[in-house]
N, C-alpha and C. Protein backbone atom coordinates (compact mmCIF):
# COMPACT_ATOMS: atom_id res chain seq x y z
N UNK A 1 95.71 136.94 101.09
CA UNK A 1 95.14 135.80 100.41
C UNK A 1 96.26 134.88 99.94
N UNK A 2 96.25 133.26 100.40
CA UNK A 2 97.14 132.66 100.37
C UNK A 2 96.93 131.77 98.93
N UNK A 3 97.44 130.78 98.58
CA UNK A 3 97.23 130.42 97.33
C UNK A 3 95.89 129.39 97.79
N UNK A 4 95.39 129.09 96.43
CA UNK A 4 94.39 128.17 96.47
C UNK A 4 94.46 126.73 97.60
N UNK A 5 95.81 126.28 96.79
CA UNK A 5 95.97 125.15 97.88
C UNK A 5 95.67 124.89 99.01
N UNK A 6 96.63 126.36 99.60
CA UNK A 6 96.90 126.53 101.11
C UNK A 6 95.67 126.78 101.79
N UNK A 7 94.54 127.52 101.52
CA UNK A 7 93.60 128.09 101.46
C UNK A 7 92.39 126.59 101.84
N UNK A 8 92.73 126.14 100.89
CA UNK A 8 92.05 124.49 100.84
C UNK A 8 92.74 123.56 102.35
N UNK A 9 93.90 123.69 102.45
CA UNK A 9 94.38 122.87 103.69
C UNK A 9 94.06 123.72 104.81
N UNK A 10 93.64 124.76 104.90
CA UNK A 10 93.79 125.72 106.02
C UNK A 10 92.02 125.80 106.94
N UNK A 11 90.74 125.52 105.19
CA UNK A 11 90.06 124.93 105.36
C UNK A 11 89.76 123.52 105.89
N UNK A 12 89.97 122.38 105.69
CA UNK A 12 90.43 120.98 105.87
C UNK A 12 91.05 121.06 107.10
N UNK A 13 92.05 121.83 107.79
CA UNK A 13 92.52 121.71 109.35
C UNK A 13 91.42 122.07 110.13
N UNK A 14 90.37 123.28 109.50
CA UNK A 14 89.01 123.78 110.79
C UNK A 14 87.92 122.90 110.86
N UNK A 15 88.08 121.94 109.61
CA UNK A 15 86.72 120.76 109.57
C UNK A 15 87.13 118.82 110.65
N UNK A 16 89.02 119.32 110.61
CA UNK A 16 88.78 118.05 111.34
C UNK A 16 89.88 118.92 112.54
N UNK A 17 89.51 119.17 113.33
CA UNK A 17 90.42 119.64 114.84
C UNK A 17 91.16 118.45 114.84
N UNK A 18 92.56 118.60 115.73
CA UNK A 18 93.08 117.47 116.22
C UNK A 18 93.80 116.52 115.77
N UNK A 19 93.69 116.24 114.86
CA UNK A 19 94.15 115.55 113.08
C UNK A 19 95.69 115.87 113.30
N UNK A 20 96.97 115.07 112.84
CA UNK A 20 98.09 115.61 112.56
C UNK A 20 98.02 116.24 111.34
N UNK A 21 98.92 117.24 111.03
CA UNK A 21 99.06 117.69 110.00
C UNK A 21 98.81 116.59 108.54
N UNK A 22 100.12 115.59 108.82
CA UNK A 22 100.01 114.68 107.92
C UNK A 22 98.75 113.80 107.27
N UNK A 23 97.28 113.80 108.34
CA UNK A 23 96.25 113.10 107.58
C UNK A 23 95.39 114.26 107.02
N UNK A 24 95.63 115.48 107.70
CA UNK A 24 94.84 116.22 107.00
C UNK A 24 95.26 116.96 105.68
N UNK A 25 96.57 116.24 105.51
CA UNK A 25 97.25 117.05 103.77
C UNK A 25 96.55 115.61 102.95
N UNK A 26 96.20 114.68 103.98
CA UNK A 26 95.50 113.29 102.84
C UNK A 26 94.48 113.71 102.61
N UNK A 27 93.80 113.88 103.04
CA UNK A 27 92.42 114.27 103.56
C UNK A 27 91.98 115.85 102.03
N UNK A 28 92.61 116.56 102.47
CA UNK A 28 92.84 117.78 101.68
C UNK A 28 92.66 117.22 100.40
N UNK A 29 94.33 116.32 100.02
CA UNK A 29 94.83 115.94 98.28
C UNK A 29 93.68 115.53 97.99
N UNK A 30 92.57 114.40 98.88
CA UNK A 30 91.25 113.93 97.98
C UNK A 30 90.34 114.54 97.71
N UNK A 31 90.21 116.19 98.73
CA UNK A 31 88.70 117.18 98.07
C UNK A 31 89.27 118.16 97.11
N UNK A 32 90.68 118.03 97.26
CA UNK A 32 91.04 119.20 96.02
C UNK A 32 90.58 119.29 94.77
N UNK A 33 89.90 120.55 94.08
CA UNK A 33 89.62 120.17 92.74
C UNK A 33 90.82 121.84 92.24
N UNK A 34 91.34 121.41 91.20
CA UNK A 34 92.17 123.10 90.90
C UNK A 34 91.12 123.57 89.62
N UNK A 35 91.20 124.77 90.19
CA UNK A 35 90.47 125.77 89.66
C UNK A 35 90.78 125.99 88.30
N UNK A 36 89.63 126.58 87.42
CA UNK A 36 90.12 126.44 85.95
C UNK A 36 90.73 128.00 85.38
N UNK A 37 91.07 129.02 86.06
CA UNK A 37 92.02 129.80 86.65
C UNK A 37 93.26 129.15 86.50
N UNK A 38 93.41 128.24 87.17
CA UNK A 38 95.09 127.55 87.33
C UNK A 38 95.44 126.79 86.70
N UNK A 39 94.47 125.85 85.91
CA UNK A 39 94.51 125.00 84.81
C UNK A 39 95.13 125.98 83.95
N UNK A 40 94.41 126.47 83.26
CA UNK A 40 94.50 127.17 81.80
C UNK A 40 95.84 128.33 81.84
N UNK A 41 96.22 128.35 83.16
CA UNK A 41 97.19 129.51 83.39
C UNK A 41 98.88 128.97 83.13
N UNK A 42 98.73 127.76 82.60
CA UNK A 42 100.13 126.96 82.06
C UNK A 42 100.51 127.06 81.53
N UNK A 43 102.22 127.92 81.62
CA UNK A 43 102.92 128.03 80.38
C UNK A 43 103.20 127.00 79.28
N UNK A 44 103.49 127.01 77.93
CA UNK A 44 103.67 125.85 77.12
C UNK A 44 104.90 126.09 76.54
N UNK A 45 106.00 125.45 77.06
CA UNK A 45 107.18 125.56 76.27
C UNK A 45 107.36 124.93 75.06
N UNK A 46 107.98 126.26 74.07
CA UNK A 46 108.05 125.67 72.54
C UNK A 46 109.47 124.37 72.77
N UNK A 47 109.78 123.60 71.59
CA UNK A 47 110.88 122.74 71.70
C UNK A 47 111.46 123.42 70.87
N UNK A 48 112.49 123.17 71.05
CA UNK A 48 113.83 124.16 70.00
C UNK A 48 114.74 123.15 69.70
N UNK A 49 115.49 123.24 68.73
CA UNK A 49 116.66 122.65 68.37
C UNK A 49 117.85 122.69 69.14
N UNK A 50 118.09 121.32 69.21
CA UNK A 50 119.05 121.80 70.62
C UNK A 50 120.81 122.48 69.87
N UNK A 51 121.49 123.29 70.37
CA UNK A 51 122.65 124.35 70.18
C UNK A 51 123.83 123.50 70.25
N UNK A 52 123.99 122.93 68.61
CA UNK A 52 125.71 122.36 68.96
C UNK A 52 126.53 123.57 69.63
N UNK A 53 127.52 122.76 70.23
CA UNK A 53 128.70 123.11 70.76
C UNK A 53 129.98 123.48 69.19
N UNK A 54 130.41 124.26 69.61
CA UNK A 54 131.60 124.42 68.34
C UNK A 54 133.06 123.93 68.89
N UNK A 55 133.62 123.65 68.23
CA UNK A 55 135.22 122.89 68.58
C UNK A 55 136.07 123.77 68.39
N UNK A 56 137.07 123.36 69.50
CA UNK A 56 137.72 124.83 69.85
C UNK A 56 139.14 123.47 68.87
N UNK A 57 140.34 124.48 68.55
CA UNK A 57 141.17 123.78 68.29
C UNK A 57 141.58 123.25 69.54
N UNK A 58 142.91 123.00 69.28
CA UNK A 58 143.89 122.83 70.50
C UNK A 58 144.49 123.37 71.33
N UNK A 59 144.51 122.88 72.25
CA UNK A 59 144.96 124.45 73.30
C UNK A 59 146.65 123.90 72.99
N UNK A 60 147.16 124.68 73.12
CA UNK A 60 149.00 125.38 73.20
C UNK A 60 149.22 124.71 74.29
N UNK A 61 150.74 124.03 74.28
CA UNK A 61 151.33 123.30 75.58
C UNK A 61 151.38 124.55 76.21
N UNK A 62 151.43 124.45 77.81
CA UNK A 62 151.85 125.44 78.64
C UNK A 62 153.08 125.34 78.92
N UNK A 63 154.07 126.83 78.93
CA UNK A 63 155.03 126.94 78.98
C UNK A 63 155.72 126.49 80.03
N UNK A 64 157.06 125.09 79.95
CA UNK A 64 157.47 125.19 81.07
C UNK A 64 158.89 126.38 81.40
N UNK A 65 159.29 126.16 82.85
CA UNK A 65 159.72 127.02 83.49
C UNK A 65 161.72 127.74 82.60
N UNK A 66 162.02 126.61 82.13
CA UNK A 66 163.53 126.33 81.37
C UNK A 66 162.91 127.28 80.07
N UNK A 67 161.90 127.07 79.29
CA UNK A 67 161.62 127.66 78.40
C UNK A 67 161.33 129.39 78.21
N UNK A 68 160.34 129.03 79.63
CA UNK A 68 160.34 131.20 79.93
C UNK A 68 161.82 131.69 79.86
N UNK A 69 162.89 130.92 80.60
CA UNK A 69 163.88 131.97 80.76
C UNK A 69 164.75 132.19 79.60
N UNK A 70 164.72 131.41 78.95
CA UNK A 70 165.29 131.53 77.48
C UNK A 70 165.38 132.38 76.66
């Protein structure tokens, strides 16, 4: 069992033979109704405060090469 959609276009290809794909996904989008199964099945994301960043100090010059050997 494929999803609703597909199920719906797969129907919609056996009612018009011959059809390119492309008029029968038009064709389809206008009898689609989504099921109230799939409606109500929508997650709802809470909003959160968005997470400052913290500040790093300064980073340390990198050592040049005269200095290592020292």
């Amino acid at each position: 069992m494929g999803s609703a959609w597909l199920d719906h276009v797969k129907k919609t290809i056996r009612l018009h033979p011959g059809k390119p794909l492309k008029e029968v996904l038009k064709l389809a989008k206008k009898t689609y109704k989504k099921t109230a199964a799939a409606v109500t099945g929508k997650k709802v994301h809470k909003k959160t405060a968005k997470k400052s960043h913290k500040r790093r100090g300064k980073k340390s010059a990198k050592k040049t090469r005269r200095s290592r050997r020292r």
